[in-house]
Protein backbone atom coordinates (compact mmCIF):
# COMPACT_ATOMS: atom_id res chain seq x y z
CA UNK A 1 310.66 200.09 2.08
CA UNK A 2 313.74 199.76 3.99
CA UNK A 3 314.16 198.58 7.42
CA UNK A 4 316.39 198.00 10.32
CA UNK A 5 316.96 195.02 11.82
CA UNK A 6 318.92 195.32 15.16
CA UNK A 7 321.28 192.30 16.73
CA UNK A 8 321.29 192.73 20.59
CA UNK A 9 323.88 190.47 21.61
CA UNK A 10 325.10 190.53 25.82
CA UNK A 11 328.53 192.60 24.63
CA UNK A 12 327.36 194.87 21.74
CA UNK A 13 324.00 195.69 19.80
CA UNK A 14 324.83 195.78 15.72
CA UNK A 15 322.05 197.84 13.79
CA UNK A 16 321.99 197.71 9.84
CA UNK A 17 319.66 199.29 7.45
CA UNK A 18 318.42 196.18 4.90
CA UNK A 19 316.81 196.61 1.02
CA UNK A 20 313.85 194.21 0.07
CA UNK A 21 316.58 192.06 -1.62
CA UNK A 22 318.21 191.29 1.75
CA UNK A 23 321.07 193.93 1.87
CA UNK A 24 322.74 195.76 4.63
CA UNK A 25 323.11 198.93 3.09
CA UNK A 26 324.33 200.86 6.02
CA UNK A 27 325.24 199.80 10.01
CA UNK A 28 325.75 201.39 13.27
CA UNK A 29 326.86 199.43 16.77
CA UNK A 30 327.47 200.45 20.01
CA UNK A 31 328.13 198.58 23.74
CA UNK A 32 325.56 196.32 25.30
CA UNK A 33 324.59 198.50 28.78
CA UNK A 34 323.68 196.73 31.82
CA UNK A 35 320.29 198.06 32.33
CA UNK A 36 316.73 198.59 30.76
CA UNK A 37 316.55 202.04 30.24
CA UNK A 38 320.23 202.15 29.19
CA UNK A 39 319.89 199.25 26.96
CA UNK A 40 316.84 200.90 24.87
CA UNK A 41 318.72 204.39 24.64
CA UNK A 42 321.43 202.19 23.19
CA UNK A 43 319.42 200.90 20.72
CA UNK A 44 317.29 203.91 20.15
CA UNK A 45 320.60 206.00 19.59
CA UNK A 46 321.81 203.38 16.59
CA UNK A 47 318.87 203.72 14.96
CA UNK A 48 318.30 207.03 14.99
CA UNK A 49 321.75 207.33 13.33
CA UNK A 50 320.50 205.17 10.54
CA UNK A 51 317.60 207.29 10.55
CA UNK A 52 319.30 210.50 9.74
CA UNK A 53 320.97 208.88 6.81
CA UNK A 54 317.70 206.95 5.29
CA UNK A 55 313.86 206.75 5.32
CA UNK A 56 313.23 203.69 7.94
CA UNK A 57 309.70 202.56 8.13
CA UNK A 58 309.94 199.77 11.02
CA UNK A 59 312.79 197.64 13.09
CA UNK A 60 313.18 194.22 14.16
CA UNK A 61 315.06 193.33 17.31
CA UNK A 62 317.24 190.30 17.40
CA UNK A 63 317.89 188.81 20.59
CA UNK A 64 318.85 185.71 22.46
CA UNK A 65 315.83 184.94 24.89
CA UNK A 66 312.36 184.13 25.38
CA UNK A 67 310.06 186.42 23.37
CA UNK A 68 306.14 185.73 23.11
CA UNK A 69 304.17 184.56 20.61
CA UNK A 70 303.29 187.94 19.75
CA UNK A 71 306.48 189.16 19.50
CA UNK A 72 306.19 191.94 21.65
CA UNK A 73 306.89 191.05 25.08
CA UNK A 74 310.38 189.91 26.31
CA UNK A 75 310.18 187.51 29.20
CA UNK A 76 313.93 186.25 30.05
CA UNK A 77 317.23 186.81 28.10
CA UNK A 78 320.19 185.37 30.07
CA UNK A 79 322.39 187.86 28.48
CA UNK A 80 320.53 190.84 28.82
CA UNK A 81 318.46 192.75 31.56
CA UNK A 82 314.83 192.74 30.03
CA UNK A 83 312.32 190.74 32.23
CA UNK A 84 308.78 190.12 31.17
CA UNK A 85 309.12 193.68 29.52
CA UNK A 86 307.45 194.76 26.88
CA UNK A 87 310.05 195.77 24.40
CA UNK A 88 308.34 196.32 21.23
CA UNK A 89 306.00 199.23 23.17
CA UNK A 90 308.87 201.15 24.43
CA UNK A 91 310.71 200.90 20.94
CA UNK A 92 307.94 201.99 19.36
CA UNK A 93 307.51 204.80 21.96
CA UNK A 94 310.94 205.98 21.33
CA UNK A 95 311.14 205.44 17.56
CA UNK A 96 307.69 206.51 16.24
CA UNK A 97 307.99 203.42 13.95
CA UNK A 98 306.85 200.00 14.12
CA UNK A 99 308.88 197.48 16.24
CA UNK A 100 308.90 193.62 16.34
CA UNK A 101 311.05 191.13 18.10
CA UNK A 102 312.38 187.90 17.44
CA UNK A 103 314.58 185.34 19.23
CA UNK A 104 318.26 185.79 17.22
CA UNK A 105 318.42 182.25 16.09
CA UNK A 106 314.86 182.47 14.44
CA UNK A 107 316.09 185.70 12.65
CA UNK A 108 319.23 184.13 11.34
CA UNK A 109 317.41 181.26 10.16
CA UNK A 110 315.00 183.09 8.21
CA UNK A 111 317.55 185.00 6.32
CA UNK A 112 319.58 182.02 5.73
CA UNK A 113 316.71 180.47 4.61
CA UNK A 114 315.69 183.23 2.06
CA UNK A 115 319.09 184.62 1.00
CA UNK A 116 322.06 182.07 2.29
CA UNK A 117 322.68 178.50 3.06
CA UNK A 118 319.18 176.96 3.65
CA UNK A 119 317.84 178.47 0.20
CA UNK A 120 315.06 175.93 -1.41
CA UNK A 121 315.27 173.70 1.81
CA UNK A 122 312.17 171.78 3.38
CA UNK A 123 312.67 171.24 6.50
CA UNK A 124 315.47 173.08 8.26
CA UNK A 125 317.49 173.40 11.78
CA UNK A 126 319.41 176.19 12.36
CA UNK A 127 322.13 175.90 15.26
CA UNK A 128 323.82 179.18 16.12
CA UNK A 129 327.30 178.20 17.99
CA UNK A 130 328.54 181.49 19.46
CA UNK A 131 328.43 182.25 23.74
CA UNK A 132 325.86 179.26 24.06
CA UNK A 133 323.88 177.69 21.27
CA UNK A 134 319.93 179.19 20.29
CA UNK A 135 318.30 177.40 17.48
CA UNK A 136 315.28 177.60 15.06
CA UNK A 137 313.12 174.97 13.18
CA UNK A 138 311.97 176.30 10.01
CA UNK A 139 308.98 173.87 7.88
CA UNK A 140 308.72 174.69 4.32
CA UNK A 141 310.17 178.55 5.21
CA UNK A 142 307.76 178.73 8.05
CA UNK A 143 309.38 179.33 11.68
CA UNK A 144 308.19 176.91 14.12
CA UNK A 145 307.75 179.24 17.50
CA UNK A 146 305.94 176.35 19.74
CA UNK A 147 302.75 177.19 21.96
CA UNK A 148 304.38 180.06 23.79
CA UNK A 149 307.28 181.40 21.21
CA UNK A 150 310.59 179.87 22.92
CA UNK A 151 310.89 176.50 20.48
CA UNK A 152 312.93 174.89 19.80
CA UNK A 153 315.53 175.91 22.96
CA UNK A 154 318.02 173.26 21.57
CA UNK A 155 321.23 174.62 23.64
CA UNK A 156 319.64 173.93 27.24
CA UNK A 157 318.46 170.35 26.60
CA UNK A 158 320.38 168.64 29.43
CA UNK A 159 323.66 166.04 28.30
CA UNK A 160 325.20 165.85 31.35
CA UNK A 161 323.14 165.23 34.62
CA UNK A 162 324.71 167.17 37.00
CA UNK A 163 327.50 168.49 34.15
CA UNK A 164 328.83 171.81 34.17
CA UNK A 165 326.45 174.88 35.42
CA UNK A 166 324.75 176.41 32.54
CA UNK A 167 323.32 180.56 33.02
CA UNK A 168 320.24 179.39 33.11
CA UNK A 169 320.42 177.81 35.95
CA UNK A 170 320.85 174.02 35.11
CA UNK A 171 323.32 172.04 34.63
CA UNK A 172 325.20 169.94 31.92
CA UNK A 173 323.15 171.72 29.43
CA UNK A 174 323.98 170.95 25.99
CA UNK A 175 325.85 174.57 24.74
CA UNK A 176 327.58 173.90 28.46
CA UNK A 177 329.79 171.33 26.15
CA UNK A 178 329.19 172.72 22.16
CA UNK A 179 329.65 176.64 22.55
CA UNK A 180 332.42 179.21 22.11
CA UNK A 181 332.29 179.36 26.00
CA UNK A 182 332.41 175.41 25.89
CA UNK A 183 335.73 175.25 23.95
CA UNK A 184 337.64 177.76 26.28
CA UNK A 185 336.57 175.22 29.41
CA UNK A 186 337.34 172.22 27.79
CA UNK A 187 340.63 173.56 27.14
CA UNK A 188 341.24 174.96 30.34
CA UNK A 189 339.75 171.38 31.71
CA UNK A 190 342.99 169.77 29.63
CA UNK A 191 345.49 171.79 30.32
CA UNK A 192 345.24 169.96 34.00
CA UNK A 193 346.38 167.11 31.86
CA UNK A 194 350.03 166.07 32.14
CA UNK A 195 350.59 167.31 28.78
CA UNK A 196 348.78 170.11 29.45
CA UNK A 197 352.49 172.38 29.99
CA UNK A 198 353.30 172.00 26.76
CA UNK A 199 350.93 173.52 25.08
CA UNK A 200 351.02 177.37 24.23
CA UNK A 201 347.66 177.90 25.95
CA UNK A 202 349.77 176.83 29.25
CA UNK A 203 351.32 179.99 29.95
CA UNK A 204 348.71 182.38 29.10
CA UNK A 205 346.52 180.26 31.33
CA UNK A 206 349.24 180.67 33.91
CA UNK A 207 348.95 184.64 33.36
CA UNK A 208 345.14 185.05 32.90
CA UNK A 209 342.52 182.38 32.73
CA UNK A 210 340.45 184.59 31.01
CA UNK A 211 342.39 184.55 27.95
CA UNK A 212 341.57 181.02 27.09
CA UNK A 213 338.84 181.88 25.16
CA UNK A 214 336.86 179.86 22.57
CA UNK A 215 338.52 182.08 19.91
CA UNK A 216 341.98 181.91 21.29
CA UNK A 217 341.58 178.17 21.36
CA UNK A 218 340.66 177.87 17.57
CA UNK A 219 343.71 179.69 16.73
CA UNK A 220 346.28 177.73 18.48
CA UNK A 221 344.32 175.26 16.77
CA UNK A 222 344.84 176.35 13.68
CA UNK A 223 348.51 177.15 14.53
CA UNK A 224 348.83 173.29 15.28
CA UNK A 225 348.59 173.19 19.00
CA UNK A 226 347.76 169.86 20.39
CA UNK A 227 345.98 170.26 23.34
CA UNK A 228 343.93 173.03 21.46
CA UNK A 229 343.33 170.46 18.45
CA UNK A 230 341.79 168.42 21.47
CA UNK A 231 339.92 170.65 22.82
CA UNK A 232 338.26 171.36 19.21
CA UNK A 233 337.66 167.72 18.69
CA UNK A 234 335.76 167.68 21.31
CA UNK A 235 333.38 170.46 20.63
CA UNK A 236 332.68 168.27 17.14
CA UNK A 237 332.29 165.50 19.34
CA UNK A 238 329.76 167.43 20.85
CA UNK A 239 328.34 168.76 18.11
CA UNK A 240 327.50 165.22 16.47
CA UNK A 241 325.92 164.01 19.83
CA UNK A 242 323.91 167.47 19.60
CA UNK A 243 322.97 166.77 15.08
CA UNK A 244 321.83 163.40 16.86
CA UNK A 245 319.28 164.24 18.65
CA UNK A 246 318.19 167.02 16.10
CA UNK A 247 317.74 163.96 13.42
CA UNK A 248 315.79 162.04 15.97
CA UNK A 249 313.45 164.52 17.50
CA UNK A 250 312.89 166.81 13.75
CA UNK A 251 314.56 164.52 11.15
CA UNK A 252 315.59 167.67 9.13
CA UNK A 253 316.49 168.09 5.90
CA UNK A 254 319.35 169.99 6.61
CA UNK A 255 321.03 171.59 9.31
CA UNK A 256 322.58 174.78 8.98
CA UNK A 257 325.76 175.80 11.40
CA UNK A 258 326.14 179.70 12.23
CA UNK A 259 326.85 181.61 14.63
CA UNK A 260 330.71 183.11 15.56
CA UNK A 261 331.87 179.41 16.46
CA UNK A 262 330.95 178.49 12.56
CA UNK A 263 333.97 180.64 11.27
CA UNK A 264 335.99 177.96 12.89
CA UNK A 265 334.12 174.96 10.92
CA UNK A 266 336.88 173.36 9.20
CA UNK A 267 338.20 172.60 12.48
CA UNK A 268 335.76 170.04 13.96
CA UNK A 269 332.78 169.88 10.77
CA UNK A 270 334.14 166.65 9.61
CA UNK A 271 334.54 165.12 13.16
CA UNK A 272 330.60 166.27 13.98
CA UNK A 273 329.45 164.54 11.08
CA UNK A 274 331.31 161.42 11.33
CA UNK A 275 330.03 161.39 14.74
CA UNK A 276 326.61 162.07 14.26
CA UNK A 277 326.37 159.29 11.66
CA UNK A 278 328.09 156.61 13.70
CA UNK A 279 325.52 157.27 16.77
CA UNK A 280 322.32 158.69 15.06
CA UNK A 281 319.61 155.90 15.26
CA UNK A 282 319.22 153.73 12.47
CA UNK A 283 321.49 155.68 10.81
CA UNK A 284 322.24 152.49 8.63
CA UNK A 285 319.04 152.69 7.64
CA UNK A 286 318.21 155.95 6.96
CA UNK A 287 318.39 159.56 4.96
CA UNK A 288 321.03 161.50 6.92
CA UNK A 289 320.61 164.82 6.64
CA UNK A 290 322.52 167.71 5.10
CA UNK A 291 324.71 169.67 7.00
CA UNK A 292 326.59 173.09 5.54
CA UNK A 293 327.60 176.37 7.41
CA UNK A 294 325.24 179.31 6.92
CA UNK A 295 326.50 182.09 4.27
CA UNK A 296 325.42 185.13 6.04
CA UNK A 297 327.95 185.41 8.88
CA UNK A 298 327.38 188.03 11.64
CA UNK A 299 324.39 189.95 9.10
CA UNK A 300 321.80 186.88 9.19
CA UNK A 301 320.12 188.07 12.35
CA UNK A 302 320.10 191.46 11.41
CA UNK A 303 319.02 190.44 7.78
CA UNK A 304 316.34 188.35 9.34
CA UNK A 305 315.10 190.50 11.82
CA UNK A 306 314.78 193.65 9.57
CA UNK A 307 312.62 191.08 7.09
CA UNK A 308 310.36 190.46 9.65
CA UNK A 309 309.83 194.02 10.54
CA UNK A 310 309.21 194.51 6.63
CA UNK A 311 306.52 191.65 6.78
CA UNK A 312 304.91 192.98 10.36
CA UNK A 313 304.39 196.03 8.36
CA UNK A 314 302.90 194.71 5.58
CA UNK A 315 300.45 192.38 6.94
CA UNK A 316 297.19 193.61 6.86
C-alpha cells in the first residue's frame, strides 16, 4: 500500500507519496497559509494531486507541535494556526482516507531509525536543528510520546533564566541559543562587536537585518568569515551544553542530528562533541554516546509520517 506522509512546516507544507521500503516516489508542496481552513485546503489540494497520479490508502501529517496521545487532536503548534483542533477528523473528512498525526521530530526519527542514520540503534535521541529544535526519544524502535504525547520537548528546556524570548512564550529556552534562528542572532549579537565592521555580514546587516539569517551565516562561514565562524562556534557550543543534558537525563546510545541546520554539520560537529565530553558528568567515567547526522535530509518526516499512516492502517 502506498501512502502519503505530509511535512507541515510554518513556511511551506511538502507532501510525498512513500513505498513500503521507505521511498518517496512522487511529491507535491505548496505555501504554509495563515489560517485553519486555508491551511487544510492546502494540504488537502497536495494530496489530492498525489492522488490523481497513484492509489493512496491513508496520510500522516508531520508537524511541529503538541499532538495527543491519540494522534488525532492538535493542541498548540507555535508555527501554525491549529488550536486544540482536531486535525485528523477534518483530514479525513476531506480526503475519504485515513489520517494520523505526529509531532515532525517523532516522524523523522522513526524513519531515520528504520531506513537512515539510527538503523540497529537501542536507545536513540533525535534533535532536529532547523527554526527551533523538536526532538524524539526512540527505545528499542519504540517512540517514547510521554503521558500526554508532547515528550520529550527538548528545544524549550530553559538555559538561560531570563535569556532571549523564545515563541512560546519563555525565555532563554534552549533552541533560543542552538537553532537556525539562534545562529542569525548570535551573529547579529557580534556584529555589535568592534570587529564586528569587518565582517561581510556588516553591510548586509546595515541594509536589512533580516538577511542575517542562520543560512546566510553558515555560508560566510564556509567562505571564511570570522565573525560568522564565531557565530557557528557558538551554536556547537550550544549544541554540546544541549548533548549534555540529553546524556544525563536519557543516556542514549546515540544521538542523531537533522533537521536544515544539520546540512551545515561540518561547521560546529566537532566543537559540540568536544564540548559535550569536556562538561557531560562523569564523562571520565563513562560510555559517551554516539553522535552522527541523520541520512534522510528534508524526506525523514515525510518518510516517517507516511510509515505511520501505513501502520495506523494496518493495526487491527
Amino acid at each position: 500500500m502506498l501512502t502519503v506522509g505530509v511535512d507541515v512546516g510554518g513556511t511551506s507544507v511538502r507532501a510525498g507519496v512513500v513505498d513500503p521500503e521507505g521511498a518517496v516516489i512522487d511529491s507535491a508542496s505548496t505555501a504554509t497559509p495563515a489560517s485553519d481552513e486555508a491551511l487544510e485546503s492546502a494540504i488537502a489540494s497536495c494530496v489530492a494531486e498525489l492522488a490523481g497520479r497513484h492509489e493512496i490508502g491513508a496520510v500522516g501529517l508531520a508537524l511541529a507541535g503538541f499532538v495527543d496521545a491519540d494522534r488525532g487532536l492538535v493542541r498548540f503548534a507555535p508555527h501554525l494556526s491549529w488550536r486544540d483542533a482536531p486535525v485528523a477528523e477534518r483530514m479525513h473528512a476531506r480526503l475519504g482516507v485515513p489520517v494520523v498525526v505526529e509531532h515532525d521530530a517523532n516522524a523523522a526519527a522513526l524513519a531515520e531509525r528504520r531506513h537512515g542514520a539510527a538503523a540497529g540503534a537501542g536507545t536513540v535521541v533525535f534533535v532536529a536543528l532547523g527554526t527551533g529544535i523538536g526532538a524524539a526519544l526512540l527505545v528499542d524502535g519504540v517512540l517514547f510520546r510521554g503521558a500526554h504525547g508532547v515528550a520529550p520537548e527538548l528545544g524549550h528546556v530553559r538555559v538561560v533564566p531570563d535569556g532571549r524570548p523564545c515563541p512560546c512564550g519563555k525565555r532563554g529556552c534552549w533552541e533560543r541559543y542552538c537553532s537556525g534562528t539562534a545562529l542569525g542572532t548570535t551573529a547579529l549579537e557580534m556584529l555589535g562587536d568592534p570587529d564586528g565592521v569587518s565582517s561581510v555580514l556588516y553591510r548586509e546587516a546595515q541594509r536589512d537585518r533580516g538577511r542575517i539569517t542562520g543560512q546566510r551565516v553558515a555560508a560566510a562561514a564556509r567562505e571564511g568569515d570570522r565573525l560568522a565562524r564565531r557565530a557557528v562556534a557558538d551554536l556547537g557550543r550550544w549544541l554540546g551544553e544541549g548533548l549534555s543534558m540529553i546524556a544525563d537525563v536519557f543516556d542514549p546510545e546515540l544521538v542523531v542530528i537533522g533537521g536544515g541546520v544539520s546540512v551545515s554539520a561540518p561547521l560546529f560537529l566537532d566543537e559540540a562533541r568536544e564540548h559535550y565530553a569536556a562538561i557531560v558528568t562523569g564523562g571520565g567515567n563513562r560510555p559517551k554516546a554516539r553522535i552522527r547526522t541523520a541520512q534522510l535530509g528534508s524526506a525523514a518526516a515525510v518518510v516517517g509520517a507516511a510509515e505511520l499512516a501505513r501502520e495506523a492502517v494496518a493495526r487491527p
